[in-house]
Protein backbone atom coordinates (compact mmCIF):
# COMPACT_ATOMS: atom_id res chain seq x y z
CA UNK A 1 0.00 0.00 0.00
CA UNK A 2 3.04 2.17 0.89
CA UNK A 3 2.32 6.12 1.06
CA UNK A 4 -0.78 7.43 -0.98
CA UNK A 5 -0.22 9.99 -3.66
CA UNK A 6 -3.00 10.00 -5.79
CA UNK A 7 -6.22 12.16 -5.37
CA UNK A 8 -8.31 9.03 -7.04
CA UNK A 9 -8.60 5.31 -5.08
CA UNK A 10 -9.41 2.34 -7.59
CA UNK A 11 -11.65 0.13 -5.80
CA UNK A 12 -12.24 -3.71 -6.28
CA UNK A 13 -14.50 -3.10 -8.63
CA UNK A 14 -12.81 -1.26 -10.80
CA UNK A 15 -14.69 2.25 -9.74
CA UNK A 16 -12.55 5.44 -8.09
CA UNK A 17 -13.94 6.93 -5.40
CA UNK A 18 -12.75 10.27 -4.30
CA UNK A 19 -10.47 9.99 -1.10
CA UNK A 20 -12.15 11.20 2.54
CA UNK A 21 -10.88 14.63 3.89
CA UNK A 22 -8.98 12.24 6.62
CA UNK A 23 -7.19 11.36 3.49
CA UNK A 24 -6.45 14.06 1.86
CA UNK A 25 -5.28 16.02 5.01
CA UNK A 26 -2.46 13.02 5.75
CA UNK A 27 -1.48 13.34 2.40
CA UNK A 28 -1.37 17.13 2.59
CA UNK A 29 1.25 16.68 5.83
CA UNK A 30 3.08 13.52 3.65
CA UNK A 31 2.75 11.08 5.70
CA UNK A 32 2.09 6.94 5.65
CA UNK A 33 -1.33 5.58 6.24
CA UNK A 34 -1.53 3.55 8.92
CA UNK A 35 -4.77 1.94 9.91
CA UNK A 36 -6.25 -0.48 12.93
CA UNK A 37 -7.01 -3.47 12.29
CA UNK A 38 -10.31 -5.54 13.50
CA UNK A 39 -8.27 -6.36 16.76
CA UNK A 40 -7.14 -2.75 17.42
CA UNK A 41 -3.41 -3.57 16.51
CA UNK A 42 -1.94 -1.59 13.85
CA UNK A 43 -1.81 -3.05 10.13
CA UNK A 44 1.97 -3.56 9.52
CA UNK A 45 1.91 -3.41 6.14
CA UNK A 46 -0.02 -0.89 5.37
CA UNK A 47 3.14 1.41 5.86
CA UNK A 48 4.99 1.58 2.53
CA UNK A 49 7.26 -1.47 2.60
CA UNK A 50 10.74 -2.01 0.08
CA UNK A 51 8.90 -1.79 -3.06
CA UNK A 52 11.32 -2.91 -5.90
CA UNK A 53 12.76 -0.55 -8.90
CA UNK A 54 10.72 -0.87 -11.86
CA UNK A 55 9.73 -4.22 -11.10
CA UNK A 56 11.77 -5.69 -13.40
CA UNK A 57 10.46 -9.50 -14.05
CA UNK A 58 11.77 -12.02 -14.00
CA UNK A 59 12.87 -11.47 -10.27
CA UNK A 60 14.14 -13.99 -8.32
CA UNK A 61 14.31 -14.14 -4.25
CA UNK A 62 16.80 -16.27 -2.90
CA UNK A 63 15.90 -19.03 -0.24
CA UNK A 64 17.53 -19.38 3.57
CA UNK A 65 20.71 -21.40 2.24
CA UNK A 66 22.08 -23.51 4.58
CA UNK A 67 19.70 -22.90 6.76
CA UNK A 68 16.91 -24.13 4.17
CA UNK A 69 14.10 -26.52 5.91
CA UNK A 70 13.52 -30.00 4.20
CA UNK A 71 9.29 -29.61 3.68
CA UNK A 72 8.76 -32.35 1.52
CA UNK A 73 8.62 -36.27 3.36
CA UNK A 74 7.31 -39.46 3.57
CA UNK A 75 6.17 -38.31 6.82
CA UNK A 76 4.40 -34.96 6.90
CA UNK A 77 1.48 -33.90 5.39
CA UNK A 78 1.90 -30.72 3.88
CA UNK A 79 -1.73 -28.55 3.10
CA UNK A 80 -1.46 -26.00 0.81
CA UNK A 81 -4.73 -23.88 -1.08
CA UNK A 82 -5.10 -21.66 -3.29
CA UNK A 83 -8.00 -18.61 -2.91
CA UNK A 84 -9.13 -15.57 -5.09
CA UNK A 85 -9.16 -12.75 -2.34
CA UNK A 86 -10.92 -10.81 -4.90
CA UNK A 87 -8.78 -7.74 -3.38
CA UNK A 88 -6.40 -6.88 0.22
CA UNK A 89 -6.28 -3.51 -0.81
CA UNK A 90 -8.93 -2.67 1.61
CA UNK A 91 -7.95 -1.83 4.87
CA UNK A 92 -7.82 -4.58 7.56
CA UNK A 93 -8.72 -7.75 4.63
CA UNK A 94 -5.22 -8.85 5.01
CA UNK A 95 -5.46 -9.27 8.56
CA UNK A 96 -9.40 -10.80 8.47
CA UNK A 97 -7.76 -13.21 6.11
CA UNK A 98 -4.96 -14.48 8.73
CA UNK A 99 -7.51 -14.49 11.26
CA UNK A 100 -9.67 -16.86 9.32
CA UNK A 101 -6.93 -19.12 7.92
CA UNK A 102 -5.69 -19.70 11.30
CA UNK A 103 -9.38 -21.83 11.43
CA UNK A 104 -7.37 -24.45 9.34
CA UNK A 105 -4.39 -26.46 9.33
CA UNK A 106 -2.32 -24.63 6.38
CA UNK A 107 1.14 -24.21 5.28
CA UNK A 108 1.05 -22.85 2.14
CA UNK A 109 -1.88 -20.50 0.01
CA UNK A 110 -1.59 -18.92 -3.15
CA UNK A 111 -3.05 -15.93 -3.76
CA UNK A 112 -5.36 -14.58 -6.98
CA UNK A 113 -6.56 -11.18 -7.53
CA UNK A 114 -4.76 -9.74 -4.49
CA UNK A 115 -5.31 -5.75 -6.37
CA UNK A 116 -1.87 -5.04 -4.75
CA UNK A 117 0.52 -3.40 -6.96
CA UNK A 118 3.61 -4.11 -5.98
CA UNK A 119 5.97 -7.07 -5.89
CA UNK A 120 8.12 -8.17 -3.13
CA UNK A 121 8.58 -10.32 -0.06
CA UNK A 122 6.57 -8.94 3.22
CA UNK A 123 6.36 -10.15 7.19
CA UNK A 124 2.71 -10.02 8.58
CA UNK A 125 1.75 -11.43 11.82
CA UNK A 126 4.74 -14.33 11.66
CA UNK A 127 3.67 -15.48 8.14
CA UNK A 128 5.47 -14.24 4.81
CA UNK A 129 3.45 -12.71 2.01
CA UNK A 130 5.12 -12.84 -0.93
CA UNK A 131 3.71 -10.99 -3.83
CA UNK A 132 3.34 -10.35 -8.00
CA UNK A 133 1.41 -7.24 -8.27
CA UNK A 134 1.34 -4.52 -11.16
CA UNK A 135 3.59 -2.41 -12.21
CA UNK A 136 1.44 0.77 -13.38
CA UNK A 137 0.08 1.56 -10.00
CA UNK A 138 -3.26 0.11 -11.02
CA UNK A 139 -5.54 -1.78 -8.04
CA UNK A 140 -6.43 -5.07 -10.62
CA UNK A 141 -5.39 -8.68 -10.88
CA UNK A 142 -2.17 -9.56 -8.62
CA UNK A 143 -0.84 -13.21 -7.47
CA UNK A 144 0.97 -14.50 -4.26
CA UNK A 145 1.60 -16.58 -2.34
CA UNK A 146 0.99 -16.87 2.07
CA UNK A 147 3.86 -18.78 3.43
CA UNK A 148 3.38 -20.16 7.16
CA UNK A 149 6.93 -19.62 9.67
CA UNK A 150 7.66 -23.49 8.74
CA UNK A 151 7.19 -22.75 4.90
CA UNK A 152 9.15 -20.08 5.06
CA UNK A 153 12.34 -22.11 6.21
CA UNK A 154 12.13 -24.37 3.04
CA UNK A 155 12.11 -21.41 0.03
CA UNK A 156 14.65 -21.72 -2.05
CA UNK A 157 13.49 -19.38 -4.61
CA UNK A 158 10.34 -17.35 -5.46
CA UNK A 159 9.95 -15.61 -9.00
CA UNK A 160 7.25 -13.09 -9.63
CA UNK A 161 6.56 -13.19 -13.83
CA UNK A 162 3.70 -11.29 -13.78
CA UNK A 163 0.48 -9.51 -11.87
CA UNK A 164 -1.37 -13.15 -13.64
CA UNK A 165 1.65 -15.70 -12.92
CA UNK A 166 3.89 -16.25 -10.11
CA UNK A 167 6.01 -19.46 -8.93
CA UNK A 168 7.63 -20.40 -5.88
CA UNK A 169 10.40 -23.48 -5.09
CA UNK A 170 10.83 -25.27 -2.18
CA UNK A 171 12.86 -27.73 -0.68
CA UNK A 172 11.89 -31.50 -0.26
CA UNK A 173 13.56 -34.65 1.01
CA UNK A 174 13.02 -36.63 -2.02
CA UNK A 175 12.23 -34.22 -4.50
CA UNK A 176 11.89 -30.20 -4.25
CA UNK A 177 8.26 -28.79 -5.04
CA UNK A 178 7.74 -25.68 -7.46
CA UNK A 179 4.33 -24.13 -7.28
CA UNK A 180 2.90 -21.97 -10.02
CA UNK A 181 0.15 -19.66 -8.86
CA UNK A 182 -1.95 -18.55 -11.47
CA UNK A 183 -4.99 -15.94 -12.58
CA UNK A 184 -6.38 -16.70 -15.53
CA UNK A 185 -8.26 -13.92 -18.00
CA UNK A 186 -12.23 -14.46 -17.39
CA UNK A 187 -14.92 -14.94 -19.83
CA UNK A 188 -15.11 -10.86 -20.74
CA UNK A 189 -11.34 -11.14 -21.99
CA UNK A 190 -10.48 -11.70 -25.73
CA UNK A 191 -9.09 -14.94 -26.75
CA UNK A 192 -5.61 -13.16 -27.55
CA UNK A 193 -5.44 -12.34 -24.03
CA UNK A 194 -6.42 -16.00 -22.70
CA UNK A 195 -3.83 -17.50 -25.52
CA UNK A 196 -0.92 -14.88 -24.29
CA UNK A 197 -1.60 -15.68 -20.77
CA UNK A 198 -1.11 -19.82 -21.18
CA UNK A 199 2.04 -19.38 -23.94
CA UNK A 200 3.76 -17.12 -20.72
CA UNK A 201 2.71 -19.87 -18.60
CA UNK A 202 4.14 -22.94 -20.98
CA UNK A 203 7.55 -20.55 -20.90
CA UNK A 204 7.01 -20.71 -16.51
CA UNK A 205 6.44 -24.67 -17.03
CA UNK A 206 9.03 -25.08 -19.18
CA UNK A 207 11.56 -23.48 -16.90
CA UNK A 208 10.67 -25.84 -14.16
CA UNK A 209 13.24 -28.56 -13.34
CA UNK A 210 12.40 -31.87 -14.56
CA UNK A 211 12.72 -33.80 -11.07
CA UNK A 212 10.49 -31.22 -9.15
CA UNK A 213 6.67 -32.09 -8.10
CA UNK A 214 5.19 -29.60 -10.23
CA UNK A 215 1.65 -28.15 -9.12
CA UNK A 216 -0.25 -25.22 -10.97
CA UNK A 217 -2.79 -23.62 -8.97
CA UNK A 218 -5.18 -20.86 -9.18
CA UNK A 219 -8.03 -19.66 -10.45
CA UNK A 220 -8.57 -20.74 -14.19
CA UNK A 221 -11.83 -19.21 -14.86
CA UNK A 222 -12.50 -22.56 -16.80
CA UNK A 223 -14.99 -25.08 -16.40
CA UNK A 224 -13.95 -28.57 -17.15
CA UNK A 225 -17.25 -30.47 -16.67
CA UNK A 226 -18.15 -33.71 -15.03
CA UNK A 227 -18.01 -35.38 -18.44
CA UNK A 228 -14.15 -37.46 -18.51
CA UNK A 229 -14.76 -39.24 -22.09
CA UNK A 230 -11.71 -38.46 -24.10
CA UNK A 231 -10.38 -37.04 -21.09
CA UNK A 232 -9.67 -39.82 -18.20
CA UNK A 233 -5.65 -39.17 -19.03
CA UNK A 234 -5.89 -35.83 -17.17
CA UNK A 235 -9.32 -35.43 -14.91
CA UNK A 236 -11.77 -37.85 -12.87
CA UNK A 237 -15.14 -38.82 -12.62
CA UNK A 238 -16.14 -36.09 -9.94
CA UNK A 239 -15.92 -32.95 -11.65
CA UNK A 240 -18.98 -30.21 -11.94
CA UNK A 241 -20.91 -28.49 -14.68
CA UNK A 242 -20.35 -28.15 -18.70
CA UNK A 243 -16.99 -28.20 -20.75
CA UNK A 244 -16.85 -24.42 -22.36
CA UNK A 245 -13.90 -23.02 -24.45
CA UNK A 246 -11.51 -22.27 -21.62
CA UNK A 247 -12.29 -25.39 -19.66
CA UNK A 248 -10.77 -26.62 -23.54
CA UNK A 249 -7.84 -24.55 -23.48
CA UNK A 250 -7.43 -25.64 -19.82
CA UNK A 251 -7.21 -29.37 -20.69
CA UNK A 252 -5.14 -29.09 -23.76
CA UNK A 253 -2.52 -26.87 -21.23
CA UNK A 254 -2.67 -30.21 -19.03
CA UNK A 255 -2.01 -32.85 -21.79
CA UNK A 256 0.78 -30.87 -22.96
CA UNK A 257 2.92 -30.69 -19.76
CA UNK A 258 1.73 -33.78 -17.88
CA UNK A 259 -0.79 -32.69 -15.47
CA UNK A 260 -3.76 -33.84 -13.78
CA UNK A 261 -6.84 -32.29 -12.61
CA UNK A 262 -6.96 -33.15 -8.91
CA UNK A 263 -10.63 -31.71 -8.21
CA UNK A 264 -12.33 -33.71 -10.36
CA UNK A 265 -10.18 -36.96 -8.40
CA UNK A 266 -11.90 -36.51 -5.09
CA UNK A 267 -15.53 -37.85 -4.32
CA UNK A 268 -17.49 -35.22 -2.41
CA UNK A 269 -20.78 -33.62 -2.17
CA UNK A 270 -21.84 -30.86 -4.10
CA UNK A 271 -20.91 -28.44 -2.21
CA UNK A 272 -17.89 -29.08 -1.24
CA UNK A 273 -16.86 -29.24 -5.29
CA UNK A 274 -17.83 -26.07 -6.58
CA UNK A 275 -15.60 -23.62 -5.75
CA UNK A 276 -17.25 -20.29 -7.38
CA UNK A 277 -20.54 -18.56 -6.24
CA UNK A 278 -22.58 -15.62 -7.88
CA UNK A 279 -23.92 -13.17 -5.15
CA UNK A 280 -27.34 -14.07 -5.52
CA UNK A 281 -26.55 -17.80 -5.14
CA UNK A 282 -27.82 -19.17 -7.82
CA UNK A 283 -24.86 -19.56 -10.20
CA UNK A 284 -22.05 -22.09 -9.00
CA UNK A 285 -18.94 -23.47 -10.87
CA UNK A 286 -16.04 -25.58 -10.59
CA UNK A 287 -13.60 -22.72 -11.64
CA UNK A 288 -10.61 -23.18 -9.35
CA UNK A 289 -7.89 -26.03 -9.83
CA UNK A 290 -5.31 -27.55 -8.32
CA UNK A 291 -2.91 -29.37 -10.81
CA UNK A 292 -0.28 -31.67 -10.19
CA UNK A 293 2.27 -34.03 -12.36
CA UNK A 294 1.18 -37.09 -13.18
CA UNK A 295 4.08 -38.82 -11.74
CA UNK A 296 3.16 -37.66 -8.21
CA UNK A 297 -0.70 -37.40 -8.33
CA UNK A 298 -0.76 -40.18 -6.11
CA UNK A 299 0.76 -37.58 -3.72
CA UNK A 300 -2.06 -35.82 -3.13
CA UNK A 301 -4.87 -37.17 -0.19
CA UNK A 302 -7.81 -35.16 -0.50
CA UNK A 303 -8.52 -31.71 -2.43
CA UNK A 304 -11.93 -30.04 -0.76
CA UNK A 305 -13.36 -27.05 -1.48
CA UNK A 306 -14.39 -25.27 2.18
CA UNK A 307 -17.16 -23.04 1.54
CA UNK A 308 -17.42 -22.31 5.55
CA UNK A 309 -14.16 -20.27 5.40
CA UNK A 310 -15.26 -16.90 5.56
CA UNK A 311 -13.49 -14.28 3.27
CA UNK A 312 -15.54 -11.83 1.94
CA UNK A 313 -15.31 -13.13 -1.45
CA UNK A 314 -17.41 -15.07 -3.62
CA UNK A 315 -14.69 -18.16 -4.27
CA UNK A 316 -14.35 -20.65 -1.63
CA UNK A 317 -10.79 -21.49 -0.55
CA UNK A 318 -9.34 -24.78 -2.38
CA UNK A 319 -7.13 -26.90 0.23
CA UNK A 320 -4.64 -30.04 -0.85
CA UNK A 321 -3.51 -32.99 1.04
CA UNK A 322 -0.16 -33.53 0.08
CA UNK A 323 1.91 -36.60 1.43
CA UNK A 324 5.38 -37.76 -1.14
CA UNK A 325 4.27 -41.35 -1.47
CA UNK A 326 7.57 -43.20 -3.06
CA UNK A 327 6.55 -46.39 -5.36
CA UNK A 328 6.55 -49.83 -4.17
CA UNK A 329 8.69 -52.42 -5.79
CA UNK A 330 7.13 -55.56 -6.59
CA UNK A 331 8.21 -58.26 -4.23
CA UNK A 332 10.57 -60.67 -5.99
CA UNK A 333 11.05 -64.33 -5.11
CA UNK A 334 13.86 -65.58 -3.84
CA UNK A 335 14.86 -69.01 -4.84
CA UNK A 336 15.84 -70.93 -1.90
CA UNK A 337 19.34 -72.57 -2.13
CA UNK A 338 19.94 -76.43 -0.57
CA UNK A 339 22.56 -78.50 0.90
CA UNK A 340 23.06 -80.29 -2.34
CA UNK A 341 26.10 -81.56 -0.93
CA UNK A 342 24.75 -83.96 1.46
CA UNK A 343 23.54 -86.17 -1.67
CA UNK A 344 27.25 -87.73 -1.34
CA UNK A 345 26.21 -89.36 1.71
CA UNK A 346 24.01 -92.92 0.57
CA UNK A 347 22.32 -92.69 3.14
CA UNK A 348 20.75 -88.94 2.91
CA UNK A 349 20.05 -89.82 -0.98
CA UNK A 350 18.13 -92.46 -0.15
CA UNK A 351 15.59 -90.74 2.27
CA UNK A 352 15.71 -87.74 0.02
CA UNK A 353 14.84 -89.99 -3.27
CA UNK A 354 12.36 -92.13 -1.03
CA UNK A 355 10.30 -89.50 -0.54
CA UNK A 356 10.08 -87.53 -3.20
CA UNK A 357 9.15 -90.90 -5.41
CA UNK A 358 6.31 -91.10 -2.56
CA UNK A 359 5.03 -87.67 -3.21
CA UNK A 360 5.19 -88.01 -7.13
CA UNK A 361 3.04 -91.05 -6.82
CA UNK A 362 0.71 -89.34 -4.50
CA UNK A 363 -0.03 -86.76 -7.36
CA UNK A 364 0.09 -88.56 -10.34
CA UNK A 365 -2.64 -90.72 -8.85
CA UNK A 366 -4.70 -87.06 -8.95
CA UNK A 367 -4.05 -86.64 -12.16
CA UNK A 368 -5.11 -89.66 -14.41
CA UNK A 369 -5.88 -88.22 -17.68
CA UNK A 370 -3.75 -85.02 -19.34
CA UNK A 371 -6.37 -83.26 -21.40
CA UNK A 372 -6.40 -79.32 -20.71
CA UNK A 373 -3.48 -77.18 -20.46
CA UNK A 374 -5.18 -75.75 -16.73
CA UNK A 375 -4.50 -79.78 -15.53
CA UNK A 376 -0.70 -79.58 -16.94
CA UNK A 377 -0.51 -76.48 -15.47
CA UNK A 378 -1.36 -77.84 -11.72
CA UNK A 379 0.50 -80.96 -12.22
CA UNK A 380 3.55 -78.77 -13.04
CA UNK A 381 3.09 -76.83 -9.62
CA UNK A 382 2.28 -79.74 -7.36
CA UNK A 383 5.37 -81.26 -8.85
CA UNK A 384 7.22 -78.29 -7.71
CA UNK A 385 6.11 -78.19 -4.41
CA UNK A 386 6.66 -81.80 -3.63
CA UNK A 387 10.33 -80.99 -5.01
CA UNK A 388 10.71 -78.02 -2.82
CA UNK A 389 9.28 -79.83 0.40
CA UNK A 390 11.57 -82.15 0.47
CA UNK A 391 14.76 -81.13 -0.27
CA UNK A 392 13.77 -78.78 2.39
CA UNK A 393 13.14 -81.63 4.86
CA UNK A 394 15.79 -83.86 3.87
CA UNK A 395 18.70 -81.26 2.74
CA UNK A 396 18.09 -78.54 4.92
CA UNK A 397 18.84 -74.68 3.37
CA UNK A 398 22.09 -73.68 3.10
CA UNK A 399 23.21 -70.90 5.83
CA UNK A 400 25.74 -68.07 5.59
CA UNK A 401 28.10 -68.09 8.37
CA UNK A 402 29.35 -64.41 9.42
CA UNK A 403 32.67 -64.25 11.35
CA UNK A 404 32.39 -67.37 12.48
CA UNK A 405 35.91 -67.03 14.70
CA UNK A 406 34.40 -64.60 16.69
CA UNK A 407 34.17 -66.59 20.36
CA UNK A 408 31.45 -66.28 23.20
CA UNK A 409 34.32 -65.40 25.32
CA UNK A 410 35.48 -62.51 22.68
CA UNK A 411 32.13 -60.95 22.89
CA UNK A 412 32.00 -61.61 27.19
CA UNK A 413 34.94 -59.32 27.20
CA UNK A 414 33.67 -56.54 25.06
CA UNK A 415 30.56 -56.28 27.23
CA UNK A 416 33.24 -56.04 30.38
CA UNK A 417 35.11 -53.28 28.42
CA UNK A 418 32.35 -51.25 27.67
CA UNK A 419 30.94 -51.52 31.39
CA UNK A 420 34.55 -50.26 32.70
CA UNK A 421 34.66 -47.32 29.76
CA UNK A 422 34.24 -44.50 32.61
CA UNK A 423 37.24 -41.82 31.96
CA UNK A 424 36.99 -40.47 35.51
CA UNK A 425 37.87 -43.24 37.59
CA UNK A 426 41.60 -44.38 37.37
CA UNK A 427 41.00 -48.28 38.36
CA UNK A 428 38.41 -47.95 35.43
CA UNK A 429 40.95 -47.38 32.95
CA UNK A 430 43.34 -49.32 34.34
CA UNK A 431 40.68 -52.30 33.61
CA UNK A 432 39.58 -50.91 30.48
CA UNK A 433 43.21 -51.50 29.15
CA UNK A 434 43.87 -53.94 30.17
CA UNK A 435 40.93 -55.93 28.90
CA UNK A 436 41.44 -54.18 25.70
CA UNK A 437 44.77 -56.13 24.93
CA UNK A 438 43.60 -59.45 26.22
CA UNK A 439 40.52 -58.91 23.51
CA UNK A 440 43.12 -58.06 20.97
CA UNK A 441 44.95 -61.14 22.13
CA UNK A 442 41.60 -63.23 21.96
CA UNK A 443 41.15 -62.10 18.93
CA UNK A 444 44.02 -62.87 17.28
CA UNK A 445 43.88 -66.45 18.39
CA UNK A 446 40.49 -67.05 17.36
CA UNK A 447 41.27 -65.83 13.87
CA UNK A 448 44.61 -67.99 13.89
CA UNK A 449 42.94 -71.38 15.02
CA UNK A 450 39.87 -70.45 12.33
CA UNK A 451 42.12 -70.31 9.51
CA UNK A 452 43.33 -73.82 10.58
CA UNK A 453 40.34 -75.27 10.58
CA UNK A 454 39.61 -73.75 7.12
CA UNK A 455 42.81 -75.31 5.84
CA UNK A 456 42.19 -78.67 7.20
CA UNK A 457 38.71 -78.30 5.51
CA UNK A 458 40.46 -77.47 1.85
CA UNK A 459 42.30 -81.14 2.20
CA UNK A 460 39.66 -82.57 3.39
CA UNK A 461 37.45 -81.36 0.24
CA UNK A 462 40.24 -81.87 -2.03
CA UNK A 463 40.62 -85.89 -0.91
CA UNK A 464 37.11 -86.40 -1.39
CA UNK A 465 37.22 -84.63 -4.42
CA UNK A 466 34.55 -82.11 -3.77
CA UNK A 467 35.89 -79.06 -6.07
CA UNK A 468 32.79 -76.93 -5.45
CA UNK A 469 33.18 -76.44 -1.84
CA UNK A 470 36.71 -76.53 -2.33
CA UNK A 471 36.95 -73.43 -4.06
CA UNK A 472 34.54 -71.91 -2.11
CA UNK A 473 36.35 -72.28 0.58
CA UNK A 474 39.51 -70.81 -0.64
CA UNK A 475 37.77 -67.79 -2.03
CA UNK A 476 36.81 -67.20 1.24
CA UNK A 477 39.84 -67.10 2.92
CA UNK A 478 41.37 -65.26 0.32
CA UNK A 479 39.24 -62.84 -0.91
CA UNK A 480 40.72 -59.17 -0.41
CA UNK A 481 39.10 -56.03 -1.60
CA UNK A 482 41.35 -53.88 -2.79
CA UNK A 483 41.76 -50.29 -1.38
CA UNK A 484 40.46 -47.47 -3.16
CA UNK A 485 42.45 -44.61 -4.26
CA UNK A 486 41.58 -40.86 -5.50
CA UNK A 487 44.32 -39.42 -7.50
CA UNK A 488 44.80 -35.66 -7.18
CA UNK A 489 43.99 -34.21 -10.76
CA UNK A 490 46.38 -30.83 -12.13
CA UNK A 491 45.20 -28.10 -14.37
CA UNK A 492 44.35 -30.26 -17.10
CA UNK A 493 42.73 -32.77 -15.81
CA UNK A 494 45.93 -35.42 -15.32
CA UNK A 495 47.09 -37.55 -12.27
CA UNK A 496 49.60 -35.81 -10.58
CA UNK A 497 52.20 -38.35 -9.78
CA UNK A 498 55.62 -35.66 -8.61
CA UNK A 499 55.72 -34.91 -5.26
CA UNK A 500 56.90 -31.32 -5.22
């Protein structure tokens, strides 16, 4: 709002109305306008506030840094909306709008026809209202976005394009989140306009970073109808009214960039669809969207209209569930591996070919006559099973054996060590030392007599004449991974190798 210096206001209609004497005689004396709020406090940012030179788009605000909060998770639920205010250039909306957000769990709401013009980043009330406004001075259209004190932390960037268009980027844990705010021309603008609007918003989309969850948000002035033939690739079932020639252009900007009508994806009554009312009630539409990649529309819970949120405007505020949900990875089965080994030994064989010969007779006697492929189908899987049975009962699985020279008493005398670790008392340490050699000694042993054993077990293996386990048994004790190294590169790119 800033200091007023013009004898003419422009309303939120679009009508001036002549300034009060109050007015003019603070302007006379050059001062700021600073006016009480609902709750008697004064309005903060009603006082002119760092307006930017010339506005020159695009502008970019740089996030926290270091110090930039992680917003997106698996674990938290993140609810942003988007609203059209219809105007905050009146006194006190701003703070009536706080007031009645704080009704609802939010973190995030972008802003349509906000009649501000000015762009820039402002502090109200703990929250941050960042803004694309105007650049003429003129009280019409204007985007934002309301940030919450945890928001805040994770803005990396915000870039105001225009008073229509404005995007935001924030950080996430998987992937960061860019938002697009948007204000589209209504029904009483030309068709050039509506076409120049979307080709500066596919240059916004375009600039987004593949990896980011991209949502577009805002107030459309489209109406995409409940009808999805054709159109199940980028809406639902649930949507509201007739398809008319934006609510076209709309869908066509969605199929192009990947996007996916989230209103029309959540079952809910009537009201709680619609998110546009006429003043005499009569006249309701579906005219606000939230839209989201496909790649993460499973991301989003719930989007709700709330038509109980009082805001002294005739669109009802939009709200988002948001939760990163990562994809699951089909479940793969592992093939189970057997002591084929103990076959050498007669007498194992026998049981294990005993009763698998007892099983197979079992279901052949099931299966008399081989006509259908279904019947070959289930003999070839109780076949299977009786195979799998019992070379599990018989064999046994095979096990993996990890450090196997590692003693009970080894691991006694590390739980005596770490009892004793207490810095302050000498006989402490004097036990912690000493326990800490005879563990190293242990140790040492243990490995010494298990590499016997292992060697007694390769000429064992190689009498009988078992190569498999043989081998397998050297690889073990001689496997060694070899140390990795990172050269230290010169000025063009080469090893350095002379120690200077």
């Amino acid at each position: 709002m800033g200091s007023i210096n013009q004898s003419r206001i422009t309303t939120a209609s679009g009508e001036t109305d002549e300034p009060s004497n109050l007015m003019m005689m603070m302007m006379a004396n050059g001062s700021n306008i600073e006016h009480t709020t609902a709750y008697g406090e004064a309005d903060e940012h009603a006082t002119a506030y760092g307006e930017t030179d010339d506005h020159n788009r695009p502008m970019t605000t740089p996030g926290r840094g270091e110090d930039t909060l992680q917003l997106i998770s698996t674990k938290t639920v993140l609810n942003i909306g988007t609203l059209n205010t219809r105007t905050l250039a009146k006194p006190g909306k701003m703070d009536l709008l706080l007031r009645e957000l704080n009704r609802y769990k939010w973190d995030l709401v972008g802003l349509s026809e906000t009649h501000l013009p000015r762009t820039g980043e402002e502090t109200i009330s703990g929250t941050s209202l960042l803004l694309s406004g105007r650049t003429d001075g003129t009280h019409r259209q204007g985007v934002g976005f309301i940030l919450s004190l945890t928001t805040k932390k994770a803005l990396i960037t915000f870039t105001p394009v225009s008073e229509r268009i404005a995007s935001i980027r924030l950080k996430g844990s998987v992937s960061n989140l860019t938002i697009i705010q948007v204000y589209a021309p209504d029904s009483a603008r030309s068709d050039e306009e509506c076409e120049q609007f979307y080709f500066q918003l596919q240059s916004v989309t375009d600039q987004t970073p593949k990896k980011d969850m991209l949502i577009v948000m805002g107030d459309f002035n489209a109406i995409t109808g409940n009808d999805q033939t054709d159109r199940r690739d980028v809406m639902g079932p649930h949507g509201h009214g007739r398809l008319n020639g934006r609510g076209e252009r709309l869908i066509s900007f969605c199929r192009e960039n990947d996007l996916y009508i989230t209103n029309t994806a959540c079952k809910h009554r009537h009201r709680r669809k619609v998110t546009w009312r006429s003043p005499d009630g009569v006249t309701e539409n579906m005219i606000d969207y939230v839209l989201i990649s496909k790649r993460w529309k499973s991301s989003i819970m719930d989007t709700v209209s709330l038509p109980g949120a009082d805001f002294d405007s005739d669109h009802s505020l939009l709200m988002s569930k948001l939760k990163l949900r990562l994809k699951r990875l089909p479940k793969t089965t592992t093939i189970p591996r057997f002591r084929t080994e103990v076959l050498r030994d007669p007498i194992k064989k026998g049981a294990y070919t005993t009763n698998l010969s007892s099983k197979f007779r079992a279901i052949l006697e099931n299966f008399t006559s081989l006509t259908t492929v279904e019947e070959i189908d289930q003999l070839a899987e109780h076949a299977t099973f009786a195979v799998l049975e019992t070379a599990n009962d018989v064999l046994g699985r095979k096990t993996k054996d990890e450090k196997p020279w590692i003693t009970e008493e080894i691991i006694q005398l590390c739980n005596q060590k770490r009892l004793c670790n207490n810095k302050a008392d000498p006989c402490s340490r004097d036990t912690y030392k000493y326990l800490k050699r005879r563990i190293e000694r242990e140790v040492r042993k243990a490995l010494r007599n298990h590499v016997t054993e292992k060697c007694k077990e390769c000429e064992t293996q190689f009498r009988n004449g078992n190569s498999q386990k043989l081998f397998k048994t050297v690889r073990e004790l001689s496997s060694r991974k070899d140390p990795t190294s990172t050269a230290i590169l010169d000025k063009q790119k080469i090893p350095s190798t002379t120690q200077k």
